[in-house]
Protein backbone atom coordinates (compact mmCIF):
# COMPACT_ATOMS: atom_id res chain seq x y z
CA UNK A 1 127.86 68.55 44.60
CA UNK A 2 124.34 67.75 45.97
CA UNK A 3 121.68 66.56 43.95
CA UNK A 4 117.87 67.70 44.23
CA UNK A 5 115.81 64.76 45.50
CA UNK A 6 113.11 65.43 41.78
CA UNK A 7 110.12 63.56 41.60
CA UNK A 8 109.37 62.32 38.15
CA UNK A 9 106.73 64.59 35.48
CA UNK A 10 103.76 62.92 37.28
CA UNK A 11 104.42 62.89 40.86
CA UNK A 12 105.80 66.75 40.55
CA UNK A 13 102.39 68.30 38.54
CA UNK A 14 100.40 66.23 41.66
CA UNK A 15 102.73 67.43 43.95
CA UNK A 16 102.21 70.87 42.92
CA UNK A 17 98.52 70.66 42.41
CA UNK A 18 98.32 69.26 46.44
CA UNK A 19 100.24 72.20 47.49
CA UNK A 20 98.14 74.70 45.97
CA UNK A 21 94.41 73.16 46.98
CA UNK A 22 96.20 73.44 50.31
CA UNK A 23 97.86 76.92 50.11
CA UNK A 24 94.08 78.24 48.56
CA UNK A 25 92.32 76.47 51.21
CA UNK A 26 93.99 78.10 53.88
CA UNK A 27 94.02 81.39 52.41
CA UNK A 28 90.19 81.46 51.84
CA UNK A 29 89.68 79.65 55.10
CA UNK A 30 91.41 82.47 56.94
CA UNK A 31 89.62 85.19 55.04
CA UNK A 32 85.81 83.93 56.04
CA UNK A 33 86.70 82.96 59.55
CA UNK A 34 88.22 86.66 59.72
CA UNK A 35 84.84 87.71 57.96
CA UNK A 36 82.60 85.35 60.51
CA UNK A 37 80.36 87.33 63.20
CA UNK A 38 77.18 86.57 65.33
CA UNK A 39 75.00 87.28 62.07
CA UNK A 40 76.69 85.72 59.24
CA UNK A 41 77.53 82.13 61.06
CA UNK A 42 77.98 80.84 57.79
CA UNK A 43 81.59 82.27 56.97
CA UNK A 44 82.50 79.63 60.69
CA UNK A 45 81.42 76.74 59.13
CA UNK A 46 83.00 77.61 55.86
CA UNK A 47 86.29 78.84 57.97
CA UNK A 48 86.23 75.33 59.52
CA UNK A 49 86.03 73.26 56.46
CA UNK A 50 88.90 75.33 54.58
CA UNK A 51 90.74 75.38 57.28
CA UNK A 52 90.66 71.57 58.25
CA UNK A 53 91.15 70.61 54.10
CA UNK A 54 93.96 73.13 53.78
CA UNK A 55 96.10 71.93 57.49
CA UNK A 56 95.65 68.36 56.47
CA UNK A 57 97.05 68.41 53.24
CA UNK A 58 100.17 70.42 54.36
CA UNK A 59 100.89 67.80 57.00
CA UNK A 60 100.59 65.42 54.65
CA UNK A 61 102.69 66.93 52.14
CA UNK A 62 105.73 67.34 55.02
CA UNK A 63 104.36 63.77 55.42
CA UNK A 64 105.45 62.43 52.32
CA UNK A 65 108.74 64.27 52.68
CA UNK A 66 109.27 62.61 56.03
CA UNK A 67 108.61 59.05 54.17
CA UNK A 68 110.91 59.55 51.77
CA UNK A 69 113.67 60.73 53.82
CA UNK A 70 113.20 57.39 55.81
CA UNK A 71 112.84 55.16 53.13
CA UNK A 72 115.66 56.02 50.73
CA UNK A 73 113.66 58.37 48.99
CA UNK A 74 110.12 56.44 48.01
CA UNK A 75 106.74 57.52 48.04
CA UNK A 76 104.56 56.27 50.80
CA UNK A 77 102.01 53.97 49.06
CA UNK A 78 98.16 55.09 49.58
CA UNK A 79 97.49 52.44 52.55
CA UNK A 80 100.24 53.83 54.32
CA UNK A 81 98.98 57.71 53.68
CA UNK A 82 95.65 56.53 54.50
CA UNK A 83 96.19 55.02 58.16
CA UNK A 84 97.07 58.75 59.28
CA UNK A 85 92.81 59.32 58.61
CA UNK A 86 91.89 63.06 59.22
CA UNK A 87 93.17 63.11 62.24
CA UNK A 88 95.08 66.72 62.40
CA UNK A 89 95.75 66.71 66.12
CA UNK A 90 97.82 63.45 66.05
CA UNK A 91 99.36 64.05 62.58
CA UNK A 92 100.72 67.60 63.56
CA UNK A 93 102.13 66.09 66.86
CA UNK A 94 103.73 63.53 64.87
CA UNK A 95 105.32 66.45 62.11
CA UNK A 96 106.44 68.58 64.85
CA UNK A 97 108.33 66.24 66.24
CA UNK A 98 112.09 66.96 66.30
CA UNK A 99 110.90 70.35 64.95
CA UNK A 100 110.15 72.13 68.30
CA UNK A 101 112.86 74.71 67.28
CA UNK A 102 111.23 75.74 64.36
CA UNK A 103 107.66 76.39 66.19
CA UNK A 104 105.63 79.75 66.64
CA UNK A 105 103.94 78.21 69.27
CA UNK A 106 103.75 75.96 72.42
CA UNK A 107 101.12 73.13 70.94
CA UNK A 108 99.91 72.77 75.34
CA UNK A 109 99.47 76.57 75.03
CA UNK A 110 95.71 78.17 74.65
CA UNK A 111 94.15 78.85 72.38
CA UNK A 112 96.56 76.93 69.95
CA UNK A 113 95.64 73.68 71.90
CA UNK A 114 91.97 73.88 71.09
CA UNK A 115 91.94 75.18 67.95
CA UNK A 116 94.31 72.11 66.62
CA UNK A 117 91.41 69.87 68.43
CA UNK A 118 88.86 71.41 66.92
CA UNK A 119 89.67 71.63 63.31
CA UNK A 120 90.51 67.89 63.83
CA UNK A 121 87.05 66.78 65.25
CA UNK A 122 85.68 68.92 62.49
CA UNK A 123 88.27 67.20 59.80
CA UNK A 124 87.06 63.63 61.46
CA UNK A 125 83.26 63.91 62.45
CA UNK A 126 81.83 67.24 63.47
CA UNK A 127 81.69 68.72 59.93
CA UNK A 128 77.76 66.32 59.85
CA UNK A 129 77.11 67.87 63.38
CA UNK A 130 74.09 69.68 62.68
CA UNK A 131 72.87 66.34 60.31
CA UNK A 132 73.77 63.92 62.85
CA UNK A 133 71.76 66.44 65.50
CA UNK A 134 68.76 66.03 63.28
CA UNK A 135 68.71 62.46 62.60
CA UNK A 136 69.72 61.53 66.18
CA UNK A 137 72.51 59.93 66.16
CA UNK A 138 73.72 58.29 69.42
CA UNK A 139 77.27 59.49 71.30
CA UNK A 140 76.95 62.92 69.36
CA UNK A 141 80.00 64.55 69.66
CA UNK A 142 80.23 68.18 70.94
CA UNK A 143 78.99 71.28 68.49
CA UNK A 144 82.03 73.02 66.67
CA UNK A 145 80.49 76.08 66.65
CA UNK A 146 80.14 75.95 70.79
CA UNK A 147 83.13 74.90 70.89
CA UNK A 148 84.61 78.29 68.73
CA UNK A 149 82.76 79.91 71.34
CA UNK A 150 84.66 78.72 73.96
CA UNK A 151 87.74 79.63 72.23
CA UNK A 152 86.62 82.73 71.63
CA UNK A 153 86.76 83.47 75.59
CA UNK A 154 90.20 81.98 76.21
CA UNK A 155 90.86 84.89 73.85
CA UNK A 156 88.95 87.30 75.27
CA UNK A 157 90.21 86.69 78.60
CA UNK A 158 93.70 86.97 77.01
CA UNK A 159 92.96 90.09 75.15
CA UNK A 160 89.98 92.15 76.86
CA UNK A 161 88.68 94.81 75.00
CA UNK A 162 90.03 97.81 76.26
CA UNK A 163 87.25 100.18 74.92
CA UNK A 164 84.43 99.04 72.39
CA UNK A 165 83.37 102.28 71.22
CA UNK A 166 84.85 106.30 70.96
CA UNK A 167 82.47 108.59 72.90
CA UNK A 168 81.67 110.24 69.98
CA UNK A 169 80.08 106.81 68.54
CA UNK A 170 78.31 106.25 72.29
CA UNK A 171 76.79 109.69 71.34
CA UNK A 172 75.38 108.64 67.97
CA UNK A 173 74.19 105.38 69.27
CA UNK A 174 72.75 106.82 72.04
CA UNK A 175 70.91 108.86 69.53
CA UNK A 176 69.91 106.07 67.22
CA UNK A 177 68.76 103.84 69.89
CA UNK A 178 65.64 106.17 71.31
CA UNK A 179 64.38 106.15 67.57
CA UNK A 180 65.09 102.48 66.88
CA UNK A 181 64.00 98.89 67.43
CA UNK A 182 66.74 96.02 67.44
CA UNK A 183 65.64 92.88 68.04
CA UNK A 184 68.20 89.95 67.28
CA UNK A 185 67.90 86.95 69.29
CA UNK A 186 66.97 87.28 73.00
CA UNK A 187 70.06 88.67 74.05
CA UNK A 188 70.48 91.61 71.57
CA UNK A 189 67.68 93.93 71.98
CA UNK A 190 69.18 97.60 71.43
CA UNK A 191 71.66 99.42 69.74
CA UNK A 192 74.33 98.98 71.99
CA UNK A 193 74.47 95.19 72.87
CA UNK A 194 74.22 94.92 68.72
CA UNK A 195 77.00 96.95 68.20
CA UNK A 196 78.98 95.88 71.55
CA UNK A 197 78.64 92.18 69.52
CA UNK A 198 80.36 93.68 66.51
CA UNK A 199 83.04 94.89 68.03
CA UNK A 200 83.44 91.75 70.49
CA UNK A 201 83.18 89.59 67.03
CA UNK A 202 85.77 91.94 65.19
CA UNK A 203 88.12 92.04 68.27
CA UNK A 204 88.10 88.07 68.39
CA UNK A 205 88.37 86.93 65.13
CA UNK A 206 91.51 89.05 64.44
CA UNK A 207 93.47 87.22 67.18
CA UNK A 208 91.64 83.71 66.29
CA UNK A 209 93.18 84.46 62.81
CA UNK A 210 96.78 85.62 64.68
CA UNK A 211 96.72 82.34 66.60
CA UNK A 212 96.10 80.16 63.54
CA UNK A 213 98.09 81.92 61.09
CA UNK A 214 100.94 81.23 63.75
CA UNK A 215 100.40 77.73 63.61
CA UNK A 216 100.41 77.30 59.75
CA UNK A 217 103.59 79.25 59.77
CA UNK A 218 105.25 76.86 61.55
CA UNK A 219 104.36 73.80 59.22
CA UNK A 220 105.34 75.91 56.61
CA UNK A 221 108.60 76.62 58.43
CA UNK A 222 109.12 72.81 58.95
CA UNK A 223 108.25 72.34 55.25
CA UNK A 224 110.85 74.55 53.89
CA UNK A 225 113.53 72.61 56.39
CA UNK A 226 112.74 70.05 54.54
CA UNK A 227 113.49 71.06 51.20
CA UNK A 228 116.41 72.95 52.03
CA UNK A 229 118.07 70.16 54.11
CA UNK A 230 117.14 66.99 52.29
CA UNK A 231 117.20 69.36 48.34
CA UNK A 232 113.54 68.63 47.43
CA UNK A 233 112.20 69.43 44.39
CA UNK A 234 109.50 71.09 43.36
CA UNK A 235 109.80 73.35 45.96
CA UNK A 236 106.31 73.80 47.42
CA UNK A 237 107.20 76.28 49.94
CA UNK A 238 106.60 78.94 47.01
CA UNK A 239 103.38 78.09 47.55
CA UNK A 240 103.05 79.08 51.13
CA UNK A 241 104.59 82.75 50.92
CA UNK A 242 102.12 84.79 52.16
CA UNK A 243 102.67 82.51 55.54
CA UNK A 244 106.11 83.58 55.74
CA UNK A 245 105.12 85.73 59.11
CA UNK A 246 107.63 85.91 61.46
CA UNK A 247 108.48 89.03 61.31
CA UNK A 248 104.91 90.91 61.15
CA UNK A 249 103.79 92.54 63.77
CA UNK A 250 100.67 90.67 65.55
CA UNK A 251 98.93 94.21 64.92
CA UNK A 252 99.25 93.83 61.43
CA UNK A 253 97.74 90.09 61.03
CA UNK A 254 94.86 90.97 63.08
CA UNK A 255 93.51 93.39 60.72
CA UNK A 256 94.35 91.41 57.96
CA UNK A 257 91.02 90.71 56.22
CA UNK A 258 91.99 89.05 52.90
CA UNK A 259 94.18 86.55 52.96
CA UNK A 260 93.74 85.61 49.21
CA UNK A 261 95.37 88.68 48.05
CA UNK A 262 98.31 88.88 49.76
């Protein structure tokens, strides 16, 4: 009979405290960059750090459990841990390798490509954009939030908006607007670019959330590989249920809004 690979009373209450910061992080992360729109830029930024804290742990858990695999079932010291840095774009390249079956994705596919990227500059730099902006820092690297941007237009040119609003909310706009003053930056300055922003907003963070939720999946897929094949214990892929996504409809994930409460 096979024997569970346990870690010893320490190692397993640190090994499940790691996998829930990571499991919470990417639950809340989802839920504000879900929540995130032209007005409240806040819930991006806040999106972007959960995100990049939650991903990085995760790969370094599966990490750990490719270490000990290799190394007749040891811990990796922390020098070894620490030469992977924050770097989420090379780690998950390295953790998905051999694991191409178990994928959701193609990692060369947009938006998937740049959205690994960016939570990776974020994890390793662009977090201090705005700071480094202000203090003038030389060889600035690019603004995260532009960058989103960008990503939200490979979406949108995957995904057009079919229509933004029913006629009977064109009517009541159309209403509204001849007794109303909008002014919102320089390029919303009425009642229907305000609202057409909404709805672009809405439309694009449900499929940013699709695409990344797809992504996490698969490292959790990879994860629980691992502890079936190789009998790992404790088994932090109970962590990581409400990931288990595979069969839900993309519909369904798009209109998500709380990921916490599963």
């Amino acid at each position: 009979m096979r024997q569970f690979r346990e870690a010893n009373k320490e190692q397993t209450e640190l090994l499940l405290k790691e996998a829930g910061i990571s499991s919470y992080s990417l639950c809340q992360g989802l839920t504000a960059l879900r929540k995130a729109n032209f007005g409240e830029k806040g819930y991006y930024y806040q999106g972007f750090f959960l995100l990049s804290i939650g991903l990085e742990r995760l790969l370094k858990l599966i990490l750990i459990y490719k270490y000990r695999v290799e190394n007749n079932d040891k811990f990796p010291d922390n020098a070894t841990l620490k030469e992977y840095g924050h770097d989420i774009e090379k780690i998950t390249n390295l953790v998905i390798k051999g694991y191409e079956s178990k994928l959701l994705f193609r990692k060369d596919d947009e938006p998937y490509k740049s959205m690994i990227k960016l939570l990776s500059d974020f994890a390793k730099s662009t977090r201090y954009y705005n700071l480094d902006k202000l203090t003038g820092k030389a060889n600035l690297n690019n603004d995260p939030l532009k960058e989103w941007y960008k990503i939200q237009e490979i979406i949108i040119n995957k995904h057009p908006i079919r229509k933004r609003m029913t006629d009977k909310e064109l009517e009541l706009v159309s209403l509204m607007n001849e007794i109303s003053y909008v002014s919102y930056t320089d390029k919303i300055n009425d009642l229907f670019k305000y609202f057409d922003q909404v709805y672009y907003c809405d439309h694009t963070q449900g499929y940013s959330v699709y695409y990344l939720c797809r992504i996490i999946s698969s490292l959790v897929l990879i994860l629980e590989d691992f502890e079936y094949e190789f009998l790992f214990f404790p088994f932090l892929r109970e962590f990581f249920f409400c990931f288990k996504t595979e069969g839900i409809s993309m519909t369904v994930i798009r209109k998500k809004k709380n990921w916490v409460v599963s």
